[in-house]
N, C-alpha and C. Protein backbone atom coordinates (compact mmCIF):
# COMPACT_ATOMS: atom_id res chain seq x y z
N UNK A 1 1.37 -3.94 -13.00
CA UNK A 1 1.64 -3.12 -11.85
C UNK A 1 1.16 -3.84 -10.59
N UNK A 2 1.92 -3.57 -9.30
CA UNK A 2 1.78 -4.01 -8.17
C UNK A 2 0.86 -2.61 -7.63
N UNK A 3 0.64 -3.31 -6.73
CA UNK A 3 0.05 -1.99 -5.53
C UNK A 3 0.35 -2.81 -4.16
N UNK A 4 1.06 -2.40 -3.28
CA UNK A 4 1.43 -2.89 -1.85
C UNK A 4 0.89 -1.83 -0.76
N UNK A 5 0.00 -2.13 -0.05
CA UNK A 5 0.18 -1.40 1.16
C UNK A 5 1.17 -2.18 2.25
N UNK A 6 1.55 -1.36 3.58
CA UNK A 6 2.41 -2.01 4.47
C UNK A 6 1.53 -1.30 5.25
N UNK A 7 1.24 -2.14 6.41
CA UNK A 7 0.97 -0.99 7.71
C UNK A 7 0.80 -2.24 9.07
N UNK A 8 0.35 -1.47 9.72
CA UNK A 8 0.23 -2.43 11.49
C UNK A 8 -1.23 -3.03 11.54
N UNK A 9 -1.45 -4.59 11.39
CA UNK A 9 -2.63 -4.68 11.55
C UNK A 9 -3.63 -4.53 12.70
N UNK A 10 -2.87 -4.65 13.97
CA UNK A 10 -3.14 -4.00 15.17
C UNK A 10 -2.77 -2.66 15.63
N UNK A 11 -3.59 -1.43 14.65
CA UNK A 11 -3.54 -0.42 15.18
C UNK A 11 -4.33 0.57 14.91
N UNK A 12 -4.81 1.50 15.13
CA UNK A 12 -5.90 2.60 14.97
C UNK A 12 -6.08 2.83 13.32
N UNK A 13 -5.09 2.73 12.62
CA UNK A 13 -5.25 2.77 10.90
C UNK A 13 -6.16 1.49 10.45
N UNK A 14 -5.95 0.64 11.43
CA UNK A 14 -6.12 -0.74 10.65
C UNK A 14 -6.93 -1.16 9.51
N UNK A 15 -8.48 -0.87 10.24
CA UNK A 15 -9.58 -0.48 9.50
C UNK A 15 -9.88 -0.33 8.79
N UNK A 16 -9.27 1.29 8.86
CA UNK A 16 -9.31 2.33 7.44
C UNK A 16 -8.27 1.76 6.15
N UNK A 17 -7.28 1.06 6.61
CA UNK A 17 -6.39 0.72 4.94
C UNK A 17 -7.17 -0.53 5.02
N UNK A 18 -7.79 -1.77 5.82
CA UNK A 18 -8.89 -2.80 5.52
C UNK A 18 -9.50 -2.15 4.22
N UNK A 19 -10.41 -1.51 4.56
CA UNK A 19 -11.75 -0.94 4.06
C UNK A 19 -11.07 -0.27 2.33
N UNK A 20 -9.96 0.56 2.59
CA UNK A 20 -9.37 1.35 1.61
C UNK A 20 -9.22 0.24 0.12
N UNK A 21 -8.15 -0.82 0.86
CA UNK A 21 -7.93 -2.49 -0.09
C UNK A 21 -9.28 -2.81 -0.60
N UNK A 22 -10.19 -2.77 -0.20
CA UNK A 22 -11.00 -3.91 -0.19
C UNK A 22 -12.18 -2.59 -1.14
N UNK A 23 -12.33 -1.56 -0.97
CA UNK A 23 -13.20 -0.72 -1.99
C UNK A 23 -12.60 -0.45 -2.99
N UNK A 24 -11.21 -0.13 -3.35
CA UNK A 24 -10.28 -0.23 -4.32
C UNK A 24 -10.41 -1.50 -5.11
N UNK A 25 -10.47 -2.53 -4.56
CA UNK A 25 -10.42 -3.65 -5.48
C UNK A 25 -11.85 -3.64 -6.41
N UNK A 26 -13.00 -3.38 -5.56
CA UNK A 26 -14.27 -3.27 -6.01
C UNK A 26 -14.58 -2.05 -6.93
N UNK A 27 -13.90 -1.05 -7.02
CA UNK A 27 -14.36 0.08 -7.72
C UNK A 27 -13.37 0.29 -8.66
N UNK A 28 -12.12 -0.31 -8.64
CA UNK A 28 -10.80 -0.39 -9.90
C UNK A 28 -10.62 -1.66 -10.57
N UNK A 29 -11.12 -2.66 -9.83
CA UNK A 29 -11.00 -4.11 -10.14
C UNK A 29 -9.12 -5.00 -10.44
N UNK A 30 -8.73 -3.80 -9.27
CA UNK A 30 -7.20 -4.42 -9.06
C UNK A 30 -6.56 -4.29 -7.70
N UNK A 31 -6.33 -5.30 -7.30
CA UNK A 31 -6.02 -5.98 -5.86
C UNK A 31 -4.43 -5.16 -4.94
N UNK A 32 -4.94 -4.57 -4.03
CA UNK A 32 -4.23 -4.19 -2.91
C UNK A 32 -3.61 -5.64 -2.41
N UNK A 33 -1.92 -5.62 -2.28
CA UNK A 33 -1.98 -6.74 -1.47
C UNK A 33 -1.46 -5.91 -0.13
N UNK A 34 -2.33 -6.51 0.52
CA UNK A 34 -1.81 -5.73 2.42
C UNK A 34 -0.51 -6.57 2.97
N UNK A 35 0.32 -6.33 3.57
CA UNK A 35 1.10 -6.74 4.19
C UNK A 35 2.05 -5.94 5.62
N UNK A 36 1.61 -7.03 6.26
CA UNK A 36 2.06 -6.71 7.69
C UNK A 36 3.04 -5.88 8.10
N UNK A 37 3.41 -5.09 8.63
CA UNK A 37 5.41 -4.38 8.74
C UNK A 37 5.52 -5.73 10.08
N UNK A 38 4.20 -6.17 10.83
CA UNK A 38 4.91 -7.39 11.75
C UNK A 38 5.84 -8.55 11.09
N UNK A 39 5.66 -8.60 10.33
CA UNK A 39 6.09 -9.63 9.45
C UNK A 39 7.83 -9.52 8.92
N UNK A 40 8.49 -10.48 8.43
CA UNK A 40 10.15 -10.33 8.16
C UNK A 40 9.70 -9.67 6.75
N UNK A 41 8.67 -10.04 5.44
CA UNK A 41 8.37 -9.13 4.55
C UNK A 41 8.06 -7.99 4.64
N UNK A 42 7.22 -7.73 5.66
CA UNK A 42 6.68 -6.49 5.75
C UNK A 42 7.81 -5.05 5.86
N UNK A 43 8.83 -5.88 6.96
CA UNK A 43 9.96 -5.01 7.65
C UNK A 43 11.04 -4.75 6.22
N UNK A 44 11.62 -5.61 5.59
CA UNK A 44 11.65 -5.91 5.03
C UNK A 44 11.72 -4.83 3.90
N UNK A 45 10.89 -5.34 3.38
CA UNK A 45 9.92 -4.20 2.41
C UNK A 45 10.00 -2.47 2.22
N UNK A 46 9.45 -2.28 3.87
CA UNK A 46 10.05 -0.69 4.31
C UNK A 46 11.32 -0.28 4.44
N UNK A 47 12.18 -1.12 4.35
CA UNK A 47 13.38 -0.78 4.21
C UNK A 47 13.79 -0.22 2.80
N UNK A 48 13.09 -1.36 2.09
CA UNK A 48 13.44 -1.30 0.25
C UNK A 48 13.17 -0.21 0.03
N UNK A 49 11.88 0.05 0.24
CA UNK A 49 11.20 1.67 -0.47
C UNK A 49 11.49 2.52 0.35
N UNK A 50 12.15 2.53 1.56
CA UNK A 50 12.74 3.86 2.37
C UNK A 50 10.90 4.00 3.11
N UNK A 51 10.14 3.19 3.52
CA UNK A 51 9.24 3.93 4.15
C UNK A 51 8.93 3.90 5.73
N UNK A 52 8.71 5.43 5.96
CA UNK A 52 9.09 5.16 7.76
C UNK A 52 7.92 5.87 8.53
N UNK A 53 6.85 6.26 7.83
CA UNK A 53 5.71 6.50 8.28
C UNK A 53 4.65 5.79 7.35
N UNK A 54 3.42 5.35 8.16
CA UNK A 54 2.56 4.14 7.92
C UNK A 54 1.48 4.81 8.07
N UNK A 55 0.42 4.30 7.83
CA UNK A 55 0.81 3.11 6.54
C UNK A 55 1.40 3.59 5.39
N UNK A 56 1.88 2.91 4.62
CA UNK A 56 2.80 3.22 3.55
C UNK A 56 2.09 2.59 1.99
N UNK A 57 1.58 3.11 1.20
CA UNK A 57 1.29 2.37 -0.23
C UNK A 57 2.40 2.69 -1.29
N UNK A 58 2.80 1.46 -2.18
CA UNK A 58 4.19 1.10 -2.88
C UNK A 58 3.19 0.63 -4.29
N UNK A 59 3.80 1.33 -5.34
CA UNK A 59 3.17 0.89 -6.28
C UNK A 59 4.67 1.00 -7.27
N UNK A 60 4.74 -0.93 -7.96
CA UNK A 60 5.89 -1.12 -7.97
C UNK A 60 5.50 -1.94 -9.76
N UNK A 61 6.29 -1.83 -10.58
CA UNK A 61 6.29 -2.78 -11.91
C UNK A 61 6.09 -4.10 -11.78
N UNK A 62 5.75 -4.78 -12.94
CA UNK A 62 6.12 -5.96 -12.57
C UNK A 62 7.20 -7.02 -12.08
N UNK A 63 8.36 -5.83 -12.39
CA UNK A 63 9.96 -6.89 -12.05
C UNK A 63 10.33 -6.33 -10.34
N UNK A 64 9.24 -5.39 -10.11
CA UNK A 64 9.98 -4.71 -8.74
C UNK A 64 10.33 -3.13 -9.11
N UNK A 65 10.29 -2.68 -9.95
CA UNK A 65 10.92 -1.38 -10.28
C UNK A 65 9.70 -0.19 -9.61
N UNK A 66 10.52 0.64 -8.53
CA UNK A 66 9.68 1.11 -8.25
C UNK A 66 9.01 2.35 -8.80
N UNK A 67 7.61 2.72 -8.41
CA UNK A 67 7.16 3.58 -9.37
C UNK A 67 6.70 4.74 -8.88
N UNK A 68 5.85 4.83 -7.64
CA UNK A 68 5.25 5.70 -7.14
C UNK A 68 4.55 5.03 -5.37
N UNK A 69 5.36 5.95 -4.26
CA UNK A 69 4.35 5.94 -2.77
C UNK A 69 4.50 7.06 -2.15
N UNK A 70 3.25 6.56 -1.32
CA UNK A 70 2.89 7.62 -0.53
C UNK A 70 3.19 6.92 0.86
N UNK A 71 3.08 7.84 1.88
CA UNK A 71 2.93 7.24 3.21
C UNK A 71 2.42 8.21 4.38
N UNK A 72 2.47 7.80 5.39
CA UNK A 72 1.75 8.74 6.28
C UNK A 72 0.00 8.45 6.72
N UNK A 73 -0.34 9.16 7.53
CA UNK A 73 -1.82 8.79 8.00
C UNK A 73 -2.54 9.09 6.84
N UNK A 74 -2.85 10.05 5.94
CA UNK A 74 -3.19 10.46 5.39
C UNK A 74 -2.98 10.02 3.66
N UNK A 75 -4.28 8.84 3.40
CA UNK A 75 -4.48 7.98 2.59
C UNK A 75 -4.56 8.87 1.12
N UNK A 76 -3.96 8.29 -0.31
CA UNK A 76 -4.39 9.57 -1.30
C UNK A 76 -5.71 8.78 -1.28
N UNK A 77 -6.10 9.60 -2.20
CA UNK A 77 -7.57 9.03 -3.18
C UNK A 77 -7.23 7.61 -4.30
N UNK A 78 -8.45 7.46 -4.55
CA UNK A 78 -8.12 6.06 -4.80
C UNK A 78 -7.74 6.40 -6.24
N UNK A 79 -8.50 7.11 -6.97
CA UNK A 79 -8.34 7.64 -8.25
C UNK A 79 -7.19 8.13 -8.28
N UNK A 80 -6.30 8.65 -7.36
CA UNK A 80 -4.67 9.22 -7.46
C UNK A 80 -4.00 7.86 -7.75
N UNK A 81 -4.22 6.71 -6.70
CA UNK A 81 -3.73 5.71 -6.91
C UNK A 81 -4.01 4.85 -8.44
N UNK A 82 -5.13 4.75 -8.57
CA UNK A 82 -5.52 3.99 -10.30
C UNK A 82 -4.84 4.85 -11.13
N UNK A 83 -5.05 6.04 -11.06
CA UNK A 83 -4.06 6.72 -12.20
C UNK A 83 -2.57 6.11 -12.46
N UNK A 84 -1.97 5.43 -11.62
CA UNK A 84 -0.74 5.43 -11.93
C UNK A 84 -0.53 3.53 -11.85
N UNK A 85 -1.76 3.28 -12.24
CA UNK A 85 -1.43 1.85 -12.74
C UNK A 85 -2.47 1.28 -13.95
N UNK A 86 -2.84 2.55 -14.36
CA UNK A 86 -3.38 2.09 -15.92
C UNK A 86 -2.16 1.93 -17.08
């Protein structure tokens, strides 16, 4: 399983999905990859999964098949998220 966040690294969320990646990795021991929406992937990306409020987390198979996101200001829990990549 993948786990993708997308969001704006220059912006009032920033921080908070920083911090979110980075305690997730430490307390699940499986890696958030962050990626920019500045970016041609990032944009990209939100198109694929239909996401249009940010930040956006994409939790996707290994071939790409998608599985489960959320989006919006309002981050789940991290344990919502590990649940659905054991």
């Amino acid at each position: 399983m993948k786990v993708i966040m997308l969001y704006h690294p220059v912006s009032e969320h920033a921080r908070r999905v920083e911090e979110f990646a980075k305690d997730f990795e430490r307390i699940h021991h499986h890696d958030i990859e962050l990626i920019s929406l500045e970016t041609p992937e990032g944009a990209n990306l939100a198109k694929v999964y239909d996401i249009v409020q940010y930040p956006g987390i994409v939790i996707t198979q290994d071939d790409g098949a998608h599985m489960k996101q959320w989006e919006g200001d309002t981050l789940p829990l991290m344990t919502e998220v590990a649940a659905h990549i054991q």
